[in-house]
Protein backbone atom coordinates (compact mmCIF):
# COMPACT_ATOMS: atom_id res chain seq x y z
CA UNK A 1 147.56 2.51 -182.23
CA UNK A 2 151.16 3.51 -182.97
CA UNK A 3 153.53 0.19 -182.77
CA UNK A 4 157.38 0.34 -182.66
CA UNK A 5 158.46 -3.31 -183.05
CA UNK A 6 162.17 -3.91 -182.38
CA UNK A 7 164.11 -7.27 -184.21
CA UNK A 8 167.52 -6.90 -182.68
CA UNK A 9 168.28 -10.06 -185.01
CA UNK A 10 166.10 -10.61 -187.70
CA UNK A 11 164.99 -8.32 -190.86
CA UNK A 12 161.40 -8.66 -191.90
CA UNK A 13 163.00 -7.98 -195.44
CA UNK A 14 165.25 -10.81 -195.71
CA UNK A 15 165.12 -13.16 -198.52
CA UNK A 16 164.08 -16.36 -196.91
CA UNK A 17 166.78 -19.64 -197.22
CA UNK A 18 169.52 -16.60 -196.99
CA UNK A 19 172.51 -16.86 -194.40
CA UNK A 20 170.32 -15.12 -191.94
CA UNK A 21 166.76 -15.75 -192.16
CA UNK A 22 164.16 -18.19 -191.04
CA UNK A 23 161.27 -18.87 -189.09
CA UNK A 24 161.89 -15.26 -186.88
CA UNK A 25 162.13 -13.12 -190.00
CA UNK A 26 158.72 -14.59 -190.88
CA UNK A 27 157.07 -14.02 -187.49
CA UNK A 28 158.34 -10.48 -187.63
CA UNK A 29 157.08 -9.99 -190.64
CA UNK A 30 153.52 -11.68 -190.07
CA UNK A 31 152.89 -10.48 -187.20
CA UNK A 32 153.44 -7.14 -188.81
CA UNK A 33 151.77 -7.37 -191.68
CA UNK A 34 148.58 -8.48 -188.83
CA UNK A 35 148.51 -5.47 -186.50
CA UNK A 36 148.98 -3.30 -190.15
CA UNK A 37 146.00 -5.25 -191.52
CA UNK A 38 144.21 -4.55 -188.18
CA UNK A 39 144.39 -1.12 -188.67
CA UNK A 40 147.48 0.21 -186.68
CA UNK A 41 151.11 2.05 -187.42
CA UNK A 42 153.67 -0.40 -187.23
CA UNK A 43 157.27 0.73 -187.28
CA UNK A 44 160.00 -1.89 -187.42
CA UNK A 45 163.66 -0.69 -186.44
């Protein structure tokens, strides 16, 4: 399946303990790295 996940706020990227990220950064980025693992295309804009 072809995902498009959209974090209006958060970048999966972010360095962790920066201005911006925290615990949603991390879910994005879980959660992506899950549905990847599971064997889908996951976008994140």
């Amino acid at each position: 399946m072809r995902i498009a996940m959209i974090s209006e706020h958060a970048s999966p990227l972010a360095i962790l303990g920066g201005e911006d990220a925290g615990g949603q950064n991390t879910h994005v980025a879980e959660l992506s790295a899950a549905l990847a693992a599971a064997g889908h295309d996951v976008r994140v804009y």
